[in-house]
N, C-alpha and C. Protein backbone atom coordinates (compact mmCIF):
# COMPACT_ATOMS: atom_id res chain seq x y z
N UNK A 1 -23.33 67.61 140.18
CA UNK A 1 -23.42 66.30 140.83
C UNK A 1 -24.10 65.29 139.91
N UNK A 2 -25.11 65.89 139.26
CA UNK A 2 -25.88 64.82 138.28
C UNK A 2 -25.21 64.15 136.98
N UNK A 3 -24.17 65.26 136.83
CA UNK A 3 -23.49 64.75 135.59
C UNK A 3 -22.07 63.44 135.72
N UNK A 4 -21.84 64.08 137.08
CA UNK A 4 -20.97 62.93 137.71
C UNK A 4 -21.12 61.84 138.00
N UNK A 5 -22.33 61.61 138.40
CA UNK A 5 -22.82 60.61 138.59
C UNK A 5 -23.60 59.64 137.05
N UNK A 6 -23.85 60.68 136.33
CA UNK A 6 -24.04 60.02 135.09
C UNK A 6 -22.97 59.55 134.36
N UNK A 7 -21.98 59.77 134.51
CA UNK A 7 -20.31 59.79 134.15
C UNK A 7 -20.01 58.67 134.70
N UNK A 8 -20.39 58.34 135.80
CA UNK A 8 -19.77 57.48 136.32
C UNK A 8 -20.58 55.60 136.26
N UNK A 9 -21.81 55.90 135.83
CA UNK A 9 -22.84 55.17 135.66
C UNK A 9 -22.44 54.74 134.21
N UNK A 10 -22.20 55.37 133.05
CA UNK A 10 -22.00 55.23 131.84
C UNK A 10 -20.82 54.59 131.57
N UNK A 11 -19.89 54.69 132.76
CA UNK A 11 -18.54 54.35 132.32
C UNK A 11 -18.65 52.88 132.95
N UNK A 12 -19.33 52.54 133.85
CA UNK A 12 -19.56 51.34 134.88
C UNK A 12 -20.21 50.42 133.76
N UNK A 13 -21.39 51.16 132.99
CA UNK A 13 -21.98 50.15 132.04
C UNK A 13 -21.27 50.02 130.52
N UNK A 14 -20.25 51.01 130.47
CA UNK A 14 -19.35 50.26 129.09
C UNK A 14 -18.42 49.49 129.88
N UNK A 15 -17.59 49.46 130.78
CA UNK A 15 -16.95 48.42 131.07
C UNK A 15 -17.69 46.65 131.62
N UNK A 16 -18.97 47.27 131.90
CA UNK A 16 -19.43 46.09 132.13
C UNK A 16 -19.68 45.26 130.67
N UNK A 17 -20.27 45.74 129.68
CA UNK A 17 -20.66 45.31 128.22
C UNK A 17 -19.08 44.98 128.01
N UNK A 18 -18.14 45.52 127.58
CA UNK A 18 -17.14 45.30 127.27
C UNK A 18 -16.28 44.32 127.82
N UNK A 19 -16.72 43.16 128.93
CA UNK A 19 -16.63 42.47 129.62
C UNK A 19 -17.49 41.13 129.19
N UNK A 20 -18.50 41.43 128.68
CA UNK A 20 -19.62 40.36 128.36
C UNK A 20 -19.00 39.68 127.70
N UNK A 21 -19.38 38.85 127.43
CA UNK A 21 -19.09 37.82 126.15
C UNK A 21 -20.52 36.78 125.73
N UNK A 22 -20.53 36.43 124.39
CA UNK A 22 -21.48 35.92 123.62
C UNK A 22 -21.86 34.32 124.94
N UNK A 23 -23.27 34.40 124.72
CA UNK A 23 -23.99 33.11 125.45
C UNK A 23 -23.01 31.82 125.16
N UNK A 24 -23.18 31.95 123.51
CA UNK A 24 -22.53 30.50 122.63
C UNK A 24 -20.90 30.39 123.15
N UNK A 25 -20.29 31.11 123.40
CA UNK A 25 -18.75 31.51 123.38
C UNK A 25 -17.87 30.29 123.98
N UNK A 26 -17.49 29.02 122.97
CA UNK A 26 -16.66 27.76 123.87
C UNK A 26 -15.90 27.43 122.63
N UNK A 27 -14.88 26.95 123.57
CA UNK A 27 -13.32 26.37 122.70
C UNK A 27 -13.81 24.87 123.07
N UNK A 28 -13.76 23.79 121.92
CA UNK A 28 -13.60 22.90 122.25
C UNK A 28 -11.89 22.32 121.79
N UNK A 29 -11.51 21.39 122.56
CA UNK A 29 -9.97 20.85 122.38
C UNK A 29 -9.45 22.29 123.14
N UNK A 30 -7.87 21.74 122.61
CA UNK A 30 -7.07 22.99 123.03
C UNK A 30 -6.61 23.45 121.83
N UNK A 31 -7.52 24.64 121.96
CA UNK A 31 -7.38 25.23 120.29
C UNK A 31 -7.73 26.75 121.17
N UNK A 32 -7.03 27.78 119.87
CA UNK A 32 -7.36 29.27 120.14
C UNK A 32 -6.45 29.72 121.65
N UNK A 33 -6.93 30.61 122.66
CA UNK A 33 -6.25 30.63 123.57
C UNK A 33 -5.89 29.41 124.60
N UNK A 34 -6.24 28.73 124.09
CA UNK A 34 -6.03 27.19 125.48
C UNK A 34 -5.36 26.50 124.58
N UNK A 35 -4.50 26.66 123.08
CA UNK A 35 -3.30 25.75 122.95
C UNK A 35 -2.34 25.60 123.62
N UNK A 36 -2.30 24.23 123.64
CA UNK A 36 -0.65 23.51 124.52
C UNK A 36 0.30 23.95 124.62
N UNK A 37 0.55 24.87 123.83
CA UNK A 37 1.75 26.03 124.04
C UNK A 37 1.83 26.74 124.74
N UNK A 38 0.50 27.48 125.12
CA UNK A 38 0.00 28.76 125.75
C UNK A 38 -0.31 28.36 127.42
N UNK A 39 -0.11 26.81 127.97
CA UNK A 39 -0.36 25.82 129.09
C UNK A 39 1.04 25.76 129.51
N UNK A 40 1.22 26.55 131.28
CA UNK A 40 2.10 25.87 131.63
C UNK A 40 2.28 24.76 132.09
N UNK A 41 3.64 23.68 131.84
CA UNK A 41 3.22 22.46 131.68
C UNK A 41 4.79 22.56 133.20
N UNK A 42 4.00 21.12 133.92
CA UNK A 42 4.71 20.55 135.27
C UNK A 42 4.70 19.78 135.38
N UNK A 43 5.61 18.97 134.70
CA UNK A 43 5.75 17.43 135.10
C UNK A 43 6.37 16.84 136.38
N UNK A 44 7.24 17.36 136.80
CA UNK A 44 7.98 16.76 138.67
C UNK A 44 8.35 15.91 137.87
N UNK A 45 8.27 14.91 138.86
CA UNK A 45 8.08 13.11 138.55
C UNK A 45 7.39 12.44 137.79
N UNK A 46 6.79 12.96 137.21
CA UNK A 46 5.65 12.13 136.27
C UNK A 46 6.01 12.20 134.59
N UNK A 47 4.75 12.69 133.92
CA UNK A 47 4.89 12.59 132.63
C UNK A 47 3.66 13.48 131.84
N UNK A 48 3.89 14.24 130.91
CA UNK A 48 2.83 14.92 130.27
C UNK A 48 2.71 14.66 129.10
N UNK A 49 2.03 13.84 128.45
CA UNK A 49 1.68 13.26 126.98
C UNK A 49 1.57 14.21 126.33
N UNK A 50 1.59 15.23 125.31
CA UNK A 50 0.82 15.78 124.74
C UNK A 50 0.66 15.91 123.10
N UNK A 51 1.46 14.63 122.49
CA UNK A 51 1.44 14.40 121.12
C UNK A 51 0.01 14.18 120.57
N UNK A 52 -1.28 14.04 121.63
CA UNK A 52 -2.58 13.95 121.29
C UNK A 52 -3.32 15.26 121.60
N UNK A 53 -2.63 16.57 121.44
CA UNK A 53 -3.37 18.01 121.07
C UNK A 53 -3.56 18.21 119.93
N UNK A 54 -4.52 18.40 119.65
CA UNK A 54 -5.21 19.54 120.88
C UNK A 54 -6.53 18.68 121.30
N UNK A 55 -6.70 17.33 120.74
CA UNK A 55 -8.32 16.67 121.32
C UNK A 55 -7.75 15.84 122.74
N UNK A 56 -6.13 15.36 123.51
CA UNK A 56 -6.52 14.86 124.48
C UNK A 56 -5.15 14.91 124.83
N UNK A 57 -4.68 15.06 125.87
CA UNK A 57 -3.54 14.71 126.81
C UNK A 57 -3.60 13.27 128.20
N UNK A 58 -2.56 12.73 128.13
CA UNK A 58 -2.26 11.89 129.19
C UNK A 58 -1.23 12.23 130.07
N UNK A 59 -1.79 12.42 131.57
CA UNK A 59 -0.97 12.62 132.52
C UNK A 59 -0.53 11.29 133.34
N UNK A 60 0.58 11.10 133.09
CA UNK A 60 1.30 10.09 134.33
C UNK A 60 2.12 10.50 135.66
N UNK A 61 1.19 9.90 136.70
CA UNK A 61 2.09 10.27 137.87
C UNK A 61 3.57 9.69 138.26
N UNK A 62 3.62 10.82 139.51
CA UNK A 62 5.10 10.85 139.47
C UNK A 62 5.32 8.50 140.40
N UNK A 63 6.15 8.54 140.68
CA UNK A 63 6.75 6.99 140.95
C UNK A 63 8.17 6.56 141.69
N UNK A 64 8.27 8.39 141.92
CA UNK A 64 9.86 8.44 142.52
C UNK A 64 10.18 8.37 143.74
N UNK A 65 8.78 7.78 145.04
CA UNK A 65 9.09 7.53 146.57
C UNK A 65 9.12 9.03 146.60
N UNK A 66 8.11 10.22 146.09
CA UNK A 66 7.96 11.60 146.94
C UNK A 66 6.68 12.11 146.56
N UNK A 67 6.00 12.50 147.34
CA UNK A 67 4.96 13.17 147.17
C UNK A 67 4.97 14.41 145.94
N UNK A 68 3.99 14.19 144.92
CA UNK A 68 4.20 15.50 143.85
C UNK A 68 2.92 15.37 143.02
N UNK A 69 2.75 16.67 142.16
CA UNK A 69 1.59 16.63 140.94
C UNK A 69 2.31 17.43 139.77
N UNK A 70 2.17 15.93 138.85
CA UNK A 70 1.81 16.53 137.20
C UNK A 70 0.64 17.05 136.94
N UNK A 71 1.04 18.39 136.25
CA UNK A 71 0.01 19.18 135.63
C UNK A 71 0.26 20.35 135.03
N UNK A 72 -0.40 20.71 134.38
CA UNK A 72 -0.43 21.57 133.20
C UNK A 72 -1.59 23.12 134.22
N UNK A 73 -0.83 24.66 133.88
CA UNK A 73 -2.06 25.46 134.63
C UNK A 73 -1.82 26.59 133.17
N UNK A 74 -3.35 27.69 133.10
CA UNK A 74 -2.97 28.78 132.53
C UNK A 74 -4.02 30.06 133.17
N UNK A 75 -3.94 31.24 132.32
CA UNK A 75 -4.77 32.12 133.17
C UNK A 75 -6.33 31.90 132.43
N UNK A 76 -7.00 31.79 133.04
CA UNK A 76 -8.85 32.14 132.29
C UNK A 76 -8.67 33.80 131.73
N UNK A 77 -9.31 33.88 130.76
CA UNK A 77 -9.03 35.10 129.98
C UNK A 77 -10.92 35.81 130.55
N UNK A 78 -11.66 35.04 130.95
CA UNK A 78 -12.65 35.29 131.02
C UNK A 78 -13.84 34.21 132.24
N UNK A 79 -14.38 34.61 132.81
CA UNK A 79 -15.05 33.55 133.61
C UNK A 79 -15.91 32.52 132.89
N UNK A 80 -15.01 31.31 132.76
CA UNK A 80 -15.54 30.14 132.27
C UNK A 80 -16.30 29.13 132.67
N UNK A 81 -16.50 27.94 132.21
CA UNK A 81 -17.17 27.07 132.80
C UNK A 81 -16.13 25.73 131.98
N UNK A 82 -15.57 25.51 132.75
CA UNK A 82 -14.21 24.21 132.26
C UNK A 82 -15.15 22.92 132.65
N UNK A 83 -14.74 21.79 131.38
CA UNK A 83 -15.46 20.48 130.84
C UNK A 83 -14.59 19.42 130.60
N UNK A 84 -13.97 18.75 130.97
CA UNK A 84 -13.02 17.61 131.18
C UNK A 84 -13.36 16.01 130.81
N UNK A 85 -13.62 15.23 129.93
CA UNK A 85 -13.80 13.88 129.58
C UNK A 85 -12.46 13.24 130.16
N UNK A 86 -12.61 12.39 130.94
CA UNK A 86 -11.22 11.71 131.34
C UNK A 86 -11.48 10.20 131.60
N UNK A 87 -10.47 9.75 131.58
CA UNK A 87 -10.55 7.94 132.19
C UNK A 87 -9.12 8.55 132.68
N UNK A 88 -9.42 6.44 133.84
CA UNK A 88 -8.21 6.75 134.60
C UNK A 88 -7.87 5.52 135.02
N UNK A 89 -6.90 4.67 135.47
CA UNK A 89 -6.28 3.42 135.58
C UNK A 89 -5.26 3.49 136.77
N UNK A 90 -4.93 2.68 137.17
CA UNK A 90 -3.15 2.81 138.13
C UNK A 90 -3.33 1.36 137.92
N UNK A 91 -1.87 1.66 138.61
CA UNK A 91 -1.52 -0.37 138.85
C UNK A 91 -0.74 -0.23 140.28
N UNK A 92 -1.74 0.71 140.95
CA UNK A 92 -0.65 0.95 142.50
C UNK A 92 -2.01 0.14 143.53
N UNK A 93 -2.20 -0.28 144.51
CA UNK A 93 -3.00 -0.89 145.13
C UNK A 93 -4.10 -0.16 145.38
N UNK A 94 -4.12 0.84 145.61
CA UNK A 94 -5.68 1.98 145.12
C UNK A 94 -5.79 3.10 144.85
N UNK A 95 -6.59 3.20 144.36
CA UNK A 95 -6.91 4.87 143.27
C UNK A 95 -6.73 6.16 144.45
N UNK A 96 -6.53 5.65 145.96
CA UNK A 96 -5.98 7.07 146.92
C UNK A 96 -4.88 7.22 146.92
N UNK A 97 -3.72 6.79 145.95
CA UNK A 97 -2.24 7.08 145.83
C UNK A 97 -2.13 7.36 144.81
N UNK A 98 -2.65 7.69 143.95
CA UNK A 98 -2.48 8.45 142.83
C UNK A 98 -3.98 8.99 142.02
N UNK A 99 -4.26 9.88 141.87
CA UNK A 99 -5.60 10.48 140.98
C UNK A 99 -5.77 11.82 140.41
N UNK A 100 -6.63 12.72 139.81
CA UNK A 100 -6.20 12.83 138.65
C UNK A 100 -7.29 14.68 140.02
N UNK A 101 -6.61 15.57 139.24
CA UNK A 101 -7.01 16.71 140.16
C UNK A 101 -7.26 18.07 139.51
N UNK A 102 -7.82 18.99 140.00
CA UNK A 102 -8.06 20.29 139.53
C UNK A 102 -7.52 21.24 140.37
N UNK A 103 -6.87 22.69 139.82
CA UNK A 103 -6.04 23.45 140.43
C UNK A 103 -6.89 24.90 140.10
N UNK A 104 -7.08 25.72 140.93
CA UNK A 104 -7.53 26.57 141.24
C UNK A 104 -6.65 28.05 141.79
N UNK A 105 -5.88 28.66 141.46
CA UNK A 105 -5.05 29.80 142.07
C UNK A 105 -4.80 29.02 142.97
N UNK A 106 -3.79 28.01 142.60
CA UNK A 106 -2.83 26.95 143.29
C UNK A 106 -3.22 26.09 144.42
N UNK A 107 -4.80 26.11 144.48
CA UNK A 107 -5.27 25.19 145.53
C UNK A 107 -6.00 23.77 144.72
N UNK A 108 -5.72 22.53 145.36
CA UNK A 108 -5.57 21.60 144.73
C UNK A 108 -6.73 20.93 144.88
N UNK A 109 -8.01 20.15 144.25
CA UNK A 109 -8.46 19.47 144.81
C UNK A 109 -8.86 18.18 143.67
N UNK A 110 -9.13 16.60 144.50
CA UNK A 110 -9.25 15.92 143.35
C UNK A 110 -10.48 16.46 142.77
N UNK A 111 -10.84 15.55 141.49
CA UNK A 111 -11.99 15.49 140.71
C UNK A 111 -13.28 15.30 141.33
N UNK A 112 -14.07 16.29 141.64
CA UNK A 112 -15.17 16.00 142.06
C UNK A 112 -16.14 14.31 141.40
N UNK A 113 -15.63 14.12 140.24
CA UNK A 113 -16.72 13.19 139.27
C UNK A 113 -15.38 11.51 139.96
N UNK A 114 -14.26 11.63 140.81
CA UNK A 114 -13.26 10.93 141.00
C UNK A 114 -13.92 10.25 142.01
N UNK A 115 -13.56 8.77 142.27
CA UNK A 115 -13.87 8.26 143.62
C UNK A 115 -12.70 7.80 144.57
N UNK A 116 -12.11 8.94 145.06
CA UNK A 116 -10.97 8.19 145.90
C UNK A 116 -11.28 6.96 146.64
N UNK A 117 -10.21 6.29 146.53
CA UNK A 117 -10.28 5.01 147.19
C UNK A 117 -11.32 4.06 146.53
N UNK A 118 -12.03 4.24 145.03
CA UNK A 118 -12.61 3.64 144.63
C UNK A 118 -11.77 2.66 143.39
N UNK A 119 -12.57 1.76 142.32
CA UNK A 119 -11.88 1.00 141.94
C UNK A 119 -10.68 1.55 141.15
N UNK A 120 -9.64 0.65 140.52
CA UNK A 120 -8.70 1.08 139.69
C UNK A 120 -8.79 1.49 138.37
N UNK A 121 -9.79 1.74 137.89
CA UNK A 121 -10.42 2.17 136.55
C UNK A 121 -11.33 3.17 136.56
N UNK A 122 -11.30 3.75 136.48
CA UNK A 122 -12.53 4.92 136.20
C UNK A 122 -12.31 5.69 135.22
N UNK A 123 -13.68 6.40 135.54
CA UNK A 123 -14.07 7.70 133.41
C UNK A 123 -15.07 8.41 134.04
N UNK A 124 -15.30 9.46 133.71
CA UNK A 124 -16.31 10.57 134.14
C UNK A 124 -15.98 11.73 133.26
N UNK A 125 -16.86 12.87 133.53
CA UNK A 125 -16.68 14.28 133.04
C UNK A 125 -16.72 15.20 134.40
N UNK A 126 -15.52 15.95 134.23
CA UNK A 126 -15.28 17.08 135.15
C UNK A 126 -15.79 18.06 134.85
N UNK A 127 -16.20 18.68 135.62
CA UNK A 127 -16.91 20.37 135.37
C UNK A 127 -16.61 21.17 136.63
N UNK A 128 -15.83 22.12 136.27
CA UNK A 128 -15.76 23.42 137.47
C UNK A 128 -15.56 24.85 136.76
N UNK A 129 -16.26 25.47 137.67
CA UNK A 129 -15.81 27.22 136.75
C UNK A 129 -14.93 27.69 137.50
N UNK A 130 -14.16 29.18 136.55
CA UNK A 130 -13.22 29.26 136.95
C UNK A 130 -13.58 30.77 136.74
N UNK A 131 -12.76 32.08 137.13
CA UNK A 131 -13.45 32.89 137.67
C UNK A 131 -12.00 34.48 136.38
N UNK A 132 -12.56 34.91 135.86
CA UNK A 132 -12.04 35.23 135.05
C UNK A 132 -10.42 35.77 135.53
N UNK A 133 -9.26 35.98 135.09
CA UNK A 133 -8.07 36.40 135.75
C UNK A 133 -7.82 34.77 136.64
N UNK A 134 -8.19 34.27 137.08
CA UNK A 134 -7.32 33.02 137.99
C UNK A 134 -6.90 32.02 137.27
N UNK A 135 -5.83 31.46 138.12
CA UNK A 135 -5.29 30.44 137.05
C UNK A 135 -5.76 29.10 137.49
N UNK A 136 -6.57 27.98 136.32
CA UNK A 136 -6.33 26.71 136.79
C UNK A 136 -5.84 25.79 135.61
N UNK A 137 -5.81 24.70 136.03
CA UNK A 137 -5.25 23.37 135.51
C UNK A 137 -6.17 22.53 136.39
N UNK A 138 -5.14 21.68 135.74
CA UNK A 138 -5.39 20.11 136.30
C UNK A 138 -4.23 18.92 136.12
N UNK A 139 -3.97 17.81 136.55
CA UNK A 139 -3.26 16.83 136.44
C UNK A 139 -3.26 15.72 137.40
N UNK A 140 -2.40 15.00 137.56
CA UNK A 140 -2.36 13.88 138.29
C UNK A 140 -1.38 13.96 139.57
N UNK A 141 -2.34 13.43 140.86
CA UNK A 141 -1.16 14.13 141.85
C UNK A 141 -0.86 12.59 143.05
N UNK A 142 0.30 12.20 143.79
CA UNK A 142 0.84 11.42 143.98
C UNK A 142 1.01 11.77 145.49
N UNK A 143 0.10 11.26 146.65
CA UNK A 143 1.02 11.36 147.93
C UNK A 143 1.88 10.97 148.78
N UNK A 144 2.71 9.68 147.44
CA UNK A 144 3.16 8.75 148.06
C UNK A 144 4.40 8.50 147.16
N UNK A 145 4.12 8.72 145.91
CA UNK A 145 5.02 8.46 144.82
C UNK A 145 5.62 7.12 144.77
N UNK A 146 4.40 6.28 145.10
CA UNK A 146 5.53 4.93 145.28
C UNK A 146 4.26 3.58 145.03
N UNK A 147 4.72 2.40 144.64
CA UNK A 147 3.85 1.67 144.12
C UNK A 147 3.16 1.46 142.95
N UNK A 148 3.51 2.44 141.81
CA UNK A 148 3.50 2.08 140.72
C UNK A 148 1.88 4.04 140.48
N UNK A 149 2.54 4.17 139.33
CA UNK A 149 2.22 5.54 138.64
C UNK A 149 0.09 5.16 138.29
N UNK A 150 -0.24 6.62 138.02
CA UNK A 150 -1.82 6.46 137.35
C UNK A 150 -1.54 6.93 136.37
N UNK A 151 -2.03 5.96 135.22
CA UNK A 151 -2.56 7.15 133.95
C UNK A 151 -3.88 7.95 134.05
N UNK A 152 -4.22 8.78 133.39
CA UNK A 152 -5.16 9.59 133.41
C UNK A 152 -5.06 10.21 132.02
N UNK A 153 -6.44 9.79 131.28
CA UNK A 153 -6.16 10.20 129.83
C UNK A 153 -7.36 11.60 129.26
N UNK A 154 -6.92 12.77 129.32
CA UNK A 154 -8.15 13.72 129.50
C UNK A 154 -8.70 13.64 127.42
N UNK A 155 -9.73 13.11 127.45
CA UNK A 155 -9.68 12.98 125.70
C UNK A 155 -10.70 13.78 125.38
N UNK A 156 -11.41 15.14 126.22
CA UNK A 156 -12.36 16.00 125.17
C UNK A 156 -12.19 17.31 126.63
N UNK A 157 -12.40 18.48 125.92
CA UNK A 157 -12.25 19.86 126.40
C UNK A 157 -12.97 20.30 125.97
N UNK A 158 -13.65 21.07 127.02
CA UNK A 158 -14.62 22.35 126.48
C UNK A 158 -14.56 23.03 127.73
N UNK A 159 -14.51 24.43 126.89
CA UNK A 159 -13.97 25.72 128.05
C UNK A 159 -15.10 26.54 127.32
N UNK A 160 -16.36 27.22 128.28
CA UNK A 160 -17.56 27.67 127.79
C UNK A 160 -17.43 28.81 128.71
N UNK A 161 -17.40 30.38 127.59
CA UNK A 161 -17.39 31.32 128.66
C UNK A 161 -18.39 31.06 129.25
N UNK A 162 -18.47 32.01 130.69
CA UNK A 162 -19.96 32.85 131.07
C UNK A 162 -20.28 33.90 131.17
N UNK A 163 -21.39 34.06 130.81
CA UNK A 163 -21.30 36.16 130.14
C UNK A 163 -21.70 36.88 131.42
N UNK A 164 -20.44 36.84 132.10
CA UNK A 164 -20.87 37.54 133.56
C UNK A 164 -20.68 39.25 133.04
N UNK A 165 -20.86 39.53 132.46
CA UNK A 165 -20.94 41.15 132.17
C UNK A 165 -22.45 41.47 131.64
N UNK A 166 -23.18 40.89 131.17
CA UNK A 166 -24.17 41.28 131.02
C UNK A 166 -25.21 41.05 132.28
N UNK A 167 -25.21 40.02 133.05
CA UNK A 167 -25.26 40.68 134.75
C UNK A 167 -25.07 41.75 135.17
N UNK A 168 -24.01 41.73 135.11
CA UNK A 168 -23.58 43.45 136.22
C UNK A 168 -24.71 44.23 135.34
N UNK A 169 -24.87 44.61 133.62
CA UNK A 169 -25.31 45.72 133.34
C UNK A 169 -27.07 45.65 134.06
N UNK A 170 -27.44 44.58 133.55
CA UNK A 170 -29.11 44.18 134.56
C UNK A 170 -28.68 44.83 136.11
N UNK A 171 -27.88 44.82 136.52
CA UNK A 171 -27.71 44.91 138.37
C UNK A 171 -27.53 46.24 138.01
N UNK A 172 -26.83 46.65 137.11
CA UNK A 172 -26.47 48.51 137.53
C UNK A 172 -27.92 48.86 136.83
N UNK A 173 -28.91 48.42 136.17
CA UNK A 173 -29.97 49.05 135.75
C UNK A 173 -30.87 49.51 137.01
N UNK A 174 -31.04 48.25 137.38
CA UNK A 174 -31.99 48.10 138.81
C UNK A 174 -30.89 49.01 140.13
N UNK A 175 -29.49 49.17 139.79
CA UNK A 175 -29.29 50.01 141.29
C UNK A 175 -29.70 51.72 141.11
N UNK A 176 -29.83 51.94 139.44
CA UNK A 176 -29.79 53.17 138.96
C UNK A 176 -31.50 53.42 139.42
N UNK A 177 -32.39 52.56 138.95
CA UNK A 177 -33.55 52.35 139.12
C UNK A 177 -33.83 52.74 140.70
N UNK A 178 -33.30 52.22 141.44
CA UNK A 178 -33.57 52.30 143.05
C UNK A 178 -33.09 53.77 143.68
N UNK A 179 -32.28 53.80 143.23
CA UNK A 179 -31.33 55.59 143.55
C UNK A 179 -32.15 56.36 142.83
N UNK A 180 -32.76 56.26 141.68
CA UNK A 180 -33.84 57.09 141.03
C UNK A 180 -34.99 57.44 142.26
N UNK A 181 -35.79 56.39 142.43
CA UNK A 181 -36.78 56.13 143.03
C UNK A 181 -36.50 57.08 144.42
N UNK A 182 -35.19 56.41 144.88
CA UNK A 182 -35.05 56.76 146.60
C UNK A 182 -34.90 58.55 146.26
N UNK A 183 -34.06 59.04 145.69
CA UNK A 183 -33.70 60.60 145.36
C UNK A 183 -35.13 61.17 144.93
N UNK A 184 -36.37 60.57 143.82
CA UNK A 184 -37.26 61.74 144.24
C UNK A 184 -38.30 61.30 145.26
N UNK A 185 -37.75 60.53 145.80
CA UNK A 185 -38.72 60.06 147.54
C UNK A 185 -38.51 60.94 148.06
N UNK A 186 -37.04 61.02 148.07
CA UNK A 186 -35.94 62.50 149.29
C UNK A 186 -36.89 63.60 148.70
N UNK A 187 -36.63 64.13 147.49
CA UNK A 187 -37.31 65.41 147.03
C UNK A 187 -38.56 65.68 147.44
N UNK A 188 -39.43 64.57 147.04
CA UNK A 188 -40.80 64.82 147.27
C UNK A 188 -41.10 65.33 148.68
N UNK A 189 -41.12 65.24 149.74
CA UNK A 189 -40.72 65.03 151.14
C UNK A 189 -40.00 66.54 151.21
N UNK A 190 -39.03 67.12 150.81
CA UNK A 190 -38.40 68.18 151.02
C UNK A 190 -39.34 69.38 150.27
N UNK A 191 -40.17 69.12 149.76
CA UNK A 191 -41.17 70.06 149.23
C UNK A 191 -42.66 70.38 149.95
């Protein structure tokens, strides 16, 4: 039983290490695994700039009288922390018919740093993590498709792992630690 359990403890903490990744560990642009190539790209109705990769892409919404979102998604190879520099413009009567969004294992939401319904110009930095294996993006999404398109110009990236594996190994230290403790509690007591 002891060896099994050591077996199984040892194998829990190489897959956890083997999971880690370095503190420093960030792509800036779309360079390495996050080139524009390696991005599936969805334009609908709109438009996907991307002659400015790997330091910036412009998404234009769609303008065709139907509800839709341009955007670009891929898989996280690792649990990141995604960094977005963007500005943003329309020439439709307000920034709640067209704005600029983040995609999550296909759930959509605008830009937290975005002010719907605020003026027709804006710039901020986006930040959301993303959870290793899921897919996100981002782009520009339209619930109206009508009244004239947003640009949205994303001009700096940074995708910063997070070393969620060297967690788990701290957590399996302390559960090994506690099962230690509790097993010669049991013993002591049975003697």
């Amino acid at each position: 039983m002891k060896k099994w359990i050591l077996f199984l403890f040892v194998s829990f903490v190489c897959f956890s290490v083997s999971d880690a990744q370095p503190l420093d560990a960030s792509t800036f642009g779309l360079n390495g695994y996050y080139t524009i190539s390696n991005w599936l790209q969805v334009p609908n109705t709109g438009t996907i700039d991307v002659s400015g990769a790997p330091n910036s892409l412009i998404f234009y919404s769609g303008d065709a009288s139907v509800q839709d979102t341009t955007y670009i998604t891929i898989e996280a190879p690792a649990g990141i922390l995604v960094t977005i520099n963007w500005s943003y413009t329309t020439v439709d009567v307000g920034s709640q018919w067209d704005y600029p969004v983040c995609l999550i294992n296909g759930v959509m939401q605008p830009f937290s740093s975005f002010d719907v319904g605020g003026p027709l110009v804006q710039n901020g930095i986006e930040t959301f993590t993303v959870l290793r294996g899921q897919t996100f993006g981002f782009g520009a999404y339209t619930p109206d498709g009508w009244g004239g398109a947003c640009t949205i110009n994303a001009v700096s990236f940074e995708f910063q792992t997070v070393p969620v594996g060297i967690s788990v190994v701290l957590g399996a230290f302390g559960l090994m630690g506690v099962s230690l403790f509790a097993r010669r509690r049991i013993k002591g007591k049975r003697q």
